[in-house]
Protein backbone atom coordinates (compact mmCIF):
# COMPACT_ATOMS: atom_id res chain seq x y z
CA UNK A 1 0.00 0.00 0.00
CA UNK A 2 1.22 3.48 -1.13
CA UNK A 3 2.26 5.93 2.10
CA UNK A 4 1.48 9.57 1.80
CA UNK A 5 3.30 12.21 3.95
CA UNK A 6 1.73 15.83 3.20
CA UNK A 7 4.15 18.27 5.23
CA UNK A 8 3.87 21.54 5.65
CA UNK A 9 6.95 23.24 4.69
CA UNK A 10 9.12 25.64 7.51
CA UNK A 11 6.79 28.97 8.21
CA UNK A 12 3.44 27.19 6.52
CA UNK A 13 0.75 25.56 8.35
CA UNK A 14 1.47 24.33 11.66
CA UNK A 15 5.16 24.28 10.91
CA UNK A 16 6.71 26.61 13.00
CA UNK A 17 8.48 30.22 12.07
CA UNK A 18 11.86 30.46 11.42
CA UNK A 19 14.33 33.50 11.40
CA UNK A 20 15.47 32.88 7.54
CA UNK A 21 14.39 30.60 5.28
CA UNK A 22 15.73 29.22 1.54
CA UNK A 23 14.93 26.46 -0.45
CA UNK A 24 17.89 24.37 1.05
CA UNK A 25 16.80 24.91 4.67
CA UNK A 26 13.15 24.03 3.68
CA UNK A 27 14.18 20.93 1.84
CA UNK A 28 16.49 20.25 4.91
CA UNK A 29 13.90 19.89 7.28
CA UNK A 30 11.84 17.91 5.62
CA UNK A 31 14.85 15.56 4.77
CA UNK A 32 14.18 13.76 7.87
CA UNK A 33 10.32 12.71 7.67
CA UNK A 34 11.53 10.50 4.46
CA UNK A 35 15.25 9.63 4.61
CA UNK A 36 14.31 6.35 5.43
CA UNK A 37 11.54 5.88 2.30
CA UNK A 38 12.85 3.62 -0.20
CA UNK A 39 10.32 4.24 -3.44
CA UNK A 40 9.60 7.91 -2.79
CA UNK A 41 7.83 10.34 -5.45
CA UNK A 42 7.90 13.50 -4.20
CA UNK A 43 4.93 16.44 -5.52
CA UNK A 44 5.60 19.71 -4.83
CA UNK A 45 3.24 22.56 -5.72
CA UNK A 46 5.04 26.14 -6.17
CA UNK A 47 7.65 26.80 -4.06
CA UNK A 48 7.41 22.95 -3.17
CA UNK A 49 8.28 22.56 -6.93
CA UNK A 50 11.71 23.56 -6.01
CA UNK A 51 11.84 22.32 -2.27
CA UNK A 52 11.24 18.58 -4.16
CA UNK A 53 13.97 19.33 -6.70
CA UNK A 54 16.65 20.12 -3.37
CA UNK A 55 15.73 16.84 -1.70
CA UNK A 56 16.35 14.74 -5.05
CA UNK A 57 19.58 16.09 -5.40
CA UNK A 58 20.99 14.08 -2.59
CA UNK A 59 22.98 16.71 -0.95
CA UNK A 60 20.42 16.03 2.07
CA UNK A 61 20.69 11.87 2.31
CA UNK A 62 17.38 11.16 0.62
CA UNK A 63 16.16 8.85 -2.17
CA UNK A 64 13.97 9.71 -4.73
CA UNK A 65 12.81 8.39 -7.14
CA UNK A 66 11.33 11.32 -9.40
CA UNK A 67 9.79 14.64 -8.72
CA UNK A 68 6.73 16.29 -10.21
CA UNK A 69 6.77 19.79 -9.97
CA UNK A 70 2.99 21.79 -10.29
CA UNK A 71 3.29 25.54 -11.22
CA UNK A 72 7.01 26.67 -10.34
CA UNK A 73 7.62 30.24 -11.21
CA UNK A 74 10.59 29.86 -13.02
CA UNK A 75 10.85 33.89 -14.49
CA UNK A 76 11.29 37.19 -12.19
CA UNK A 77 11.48 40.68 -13.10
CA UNK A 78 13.11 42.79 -10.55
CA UNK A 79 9.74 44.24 -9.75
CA UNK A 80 8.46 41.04 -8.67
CA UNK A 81 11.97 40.54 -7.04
CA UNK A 82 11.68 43.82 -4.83
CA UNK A 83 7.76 43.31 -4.63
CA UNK A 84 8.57 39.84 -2.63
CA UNK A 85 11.37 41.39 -0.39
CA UNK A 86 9.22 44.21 0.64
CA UNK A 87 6.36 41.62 1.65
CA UNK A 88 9.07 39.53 3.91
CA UNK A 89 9.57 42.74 5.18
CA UNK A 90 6.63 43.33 6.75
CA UNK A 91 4.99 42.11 10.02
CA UNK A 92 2.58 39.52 9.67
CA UNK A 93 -0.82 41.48 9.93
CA UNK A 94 -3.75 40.18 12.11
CA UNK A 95 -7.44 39.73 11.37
CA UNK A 96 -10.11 40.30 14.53
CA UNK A 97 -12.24 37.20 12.91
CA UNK A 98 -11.23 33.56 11.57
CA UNK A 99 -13.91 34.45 8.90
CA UNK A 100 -11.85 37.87 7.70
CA UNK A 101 -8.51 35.51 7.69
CA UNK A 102 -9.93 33.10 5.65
CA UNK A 103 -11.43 35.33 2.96
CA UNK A 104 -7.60 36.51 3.21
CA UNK A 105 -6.45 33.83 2.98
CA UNK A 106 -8.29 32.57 -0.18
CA UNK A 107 -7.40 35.73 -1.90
CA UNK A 108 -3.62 35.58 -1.74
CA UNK A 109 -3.28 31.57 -2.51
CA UNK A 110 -6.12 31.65 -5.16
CA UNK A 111 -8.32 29.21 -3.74
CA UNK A 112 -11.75 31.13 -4.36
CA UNK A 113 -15.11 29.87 -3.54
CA UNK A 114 -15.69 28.25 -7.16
CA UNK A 115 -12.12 26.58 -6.96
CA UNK A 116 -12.78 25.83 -2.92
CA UNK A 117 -16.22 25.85 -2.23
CA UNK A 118 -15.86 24.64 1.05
CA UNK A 119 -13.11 25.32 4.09
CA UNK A 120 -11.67 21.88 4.20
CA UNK A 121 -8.58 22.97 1.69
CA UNK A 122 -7.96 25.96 3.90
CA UNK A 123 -8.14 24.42 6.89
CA UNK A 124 -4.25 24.97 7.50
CA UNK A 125 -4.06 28.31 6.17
CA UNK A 126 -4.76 30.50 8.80
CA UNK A 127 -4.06 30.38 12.86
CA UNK A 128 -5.10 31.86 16.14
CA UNK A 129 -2.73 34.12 18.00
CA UNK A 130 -2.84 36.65 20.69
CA UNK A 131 -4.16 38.90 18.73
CA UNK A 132 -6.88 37.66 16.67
CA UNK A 133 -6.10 35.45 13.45
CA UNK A 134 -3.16 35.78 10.84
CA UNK A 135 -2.66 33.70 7.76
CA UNK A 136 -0.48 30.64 8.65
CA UNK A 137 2.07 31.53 6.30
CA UNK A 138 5.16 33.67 7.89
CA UNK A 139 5.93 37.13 5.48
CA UNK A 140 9.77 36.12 5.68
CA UNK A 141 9.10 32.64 3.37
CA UNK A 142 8.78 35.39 0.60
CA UNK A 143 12.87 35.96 0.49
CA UNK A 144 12.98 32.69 -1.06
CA UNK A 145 11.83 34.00 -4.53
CA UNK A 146 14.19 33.94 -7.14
CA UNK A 147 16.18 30.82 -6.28
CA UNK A 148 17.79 29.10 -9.34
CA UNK A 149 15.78 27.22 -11.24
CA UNK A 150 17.90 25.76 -13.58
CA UNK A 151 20.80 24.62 -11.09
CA UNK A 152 17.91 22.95 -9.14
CA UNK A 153 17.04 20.83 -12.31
CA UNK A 154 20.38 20.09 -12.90
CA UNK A 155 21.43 18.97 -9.37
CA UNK A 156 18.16 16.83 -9.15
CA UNK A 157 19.46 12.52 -9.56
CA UNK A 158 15.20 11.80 -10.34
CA UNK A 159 13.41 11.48 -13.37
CA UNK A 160 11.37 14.81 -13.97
CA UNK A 161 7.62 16.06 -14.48
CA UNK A 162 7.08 19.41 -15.14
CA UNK A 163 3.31 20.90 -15.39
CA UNK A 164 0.73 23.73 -15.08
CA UNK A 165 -2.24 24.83 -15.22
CA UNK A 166 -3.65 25.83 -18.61
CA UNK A 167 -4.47 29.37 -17.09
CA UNK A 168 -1.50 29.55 -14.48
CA UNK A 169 -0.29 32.92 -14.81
CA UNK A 170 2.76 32.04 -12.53
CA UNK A 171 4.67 30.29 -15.48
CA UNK A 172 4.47 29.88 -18.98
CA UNK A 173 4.45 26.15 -20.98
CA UNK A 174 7.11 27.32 -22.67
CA UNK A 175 9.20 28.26 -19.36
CA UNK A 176 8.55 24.61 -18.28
CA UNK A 177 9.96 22.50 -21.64
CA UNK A 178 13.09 24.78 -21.35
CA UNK A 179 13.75 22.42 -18.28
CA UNK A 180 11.48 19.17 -19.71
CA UNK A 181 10.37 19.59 -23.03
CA UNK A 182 7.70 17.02 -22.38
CA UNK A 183 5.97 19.49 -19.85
CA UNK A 184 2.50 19.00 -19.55
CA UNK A 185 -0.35 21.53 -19.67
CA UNK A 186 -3.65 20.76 -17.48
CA UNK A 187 -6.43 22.07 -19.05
CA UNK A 188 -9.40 24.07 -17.40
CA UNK A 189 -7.15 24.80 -14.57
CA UNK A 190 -4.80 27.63 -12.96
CA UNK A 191 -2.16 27.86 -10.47
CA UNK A 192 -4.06 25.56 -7.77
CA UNK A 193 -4.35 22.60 -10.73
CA UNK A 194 -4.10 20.56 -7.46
CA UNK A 195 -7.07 21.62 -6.15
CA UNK A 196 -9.14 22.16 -9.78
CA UNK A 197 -7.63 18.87 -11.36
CA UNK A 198 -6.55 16.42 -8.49
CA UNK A 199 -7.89 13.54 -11.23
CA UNK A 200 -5.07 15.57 -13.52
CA UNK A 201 -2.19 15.01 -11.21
CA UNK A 202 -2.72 11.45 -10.16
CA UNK A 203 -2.31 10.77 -14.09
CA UNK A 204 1.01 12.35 -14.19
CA UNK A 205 2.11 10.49 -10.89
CA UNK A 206 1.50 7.39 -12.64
CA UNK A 207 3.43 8.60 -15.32
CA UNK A 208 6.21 8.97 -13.05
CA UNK A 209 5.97 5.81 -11.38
């Protein structure tokens, strides 16, 4: 029987906040939840695109045996560059109601009422504190943007799956078959493809497999 481990990466979820975080220290501490797996696929979404890319390089003493990567922004302008340092910049802002986090919350990760209709996929997005609610996510996980691509797909030691959404405005098809020119494009869906198109992606992990 397949085992699935869905982690929350360093400063998401429940994971707790760290002082500074890049795709190495991310991938580091997930290292140990599978260093002992000995089939593993790893699936990351986004920024766990390249997180899954670090831990099949084997700097961090894990197996794997190949990586699908959903919606990785590969290109950034130095707008988008500043725009991201300026939001790990700022304090994490509080909300007096869960209900005013979560519509937060499903405005910044795109998970809108037709894509989400109900709370179960943002069940992890936002937390209580002291004073009120805040979106799970800690600001500072935005200094991570604009880690290399490219040396991440060449360090990886797995077989590769690239893919997006049809609509993803995050990354382009043609950004993706730079790096696998068999990329695949999942129609009728956007960034979350996940979320729209789970059916979608447990095609292409059987591809992998």
């Amino acid at each position: 029987m397949p085992h699935w481990i869905a982690p929350d990466l360093g400063g998401h979820g429940s994971s707790p906040w760290q002082s500074h975080y890049s795709v190495g220290s991310l991938a580091s501490g997930l290292a140990g939840s599978v260093h002992n797996a000995s089939d593993l696929l790893v699936i990351g979404h986004s920024l766990g695109g390249y997180v899954a890319l670090a831990l099949a390089s084997a700097w961090f003493g894990v197996r794997v045996r190949g990586v699908l990567a959903l919606g990785p922004k590969i290109a950034w302008s130095a707008g988008e560059l500043a725009n991201a340092a300026e939001i790990a910049a700022r304090p994490a802002r509080t909300y007096a109601t869960r209900e005013e986090a979560l519509l937060r919350y499903r405005r910044v990760s795109g998970l809108d009422a037709q894509i989400a209709p109900t709370e179960i996929a943002l069940a992890r997005g936002v937390v209580e504190c002291a004073e009120g609610w805040r979106l799970a996510q800690d600001p500072r996980t935005f200094a991570v943007a604009g880690a290399p691509f490219e040396t991440l797909v060449a360090s990886s030691q797995a077989p590769l799956v690239l893919a997006r959404g049809s609509t993803d405005p995050m990354v382009t098809t043609g950004q993706l078959r730079a790096h696998d020119p068999q990329a695949v494009e999942i129609a009728d869906a956007g960034h979350n493809a996940h979320v729209e198109r789970p059916e979608a992606l447990v095609a292409l992990l059987e591809r992998l497999a």
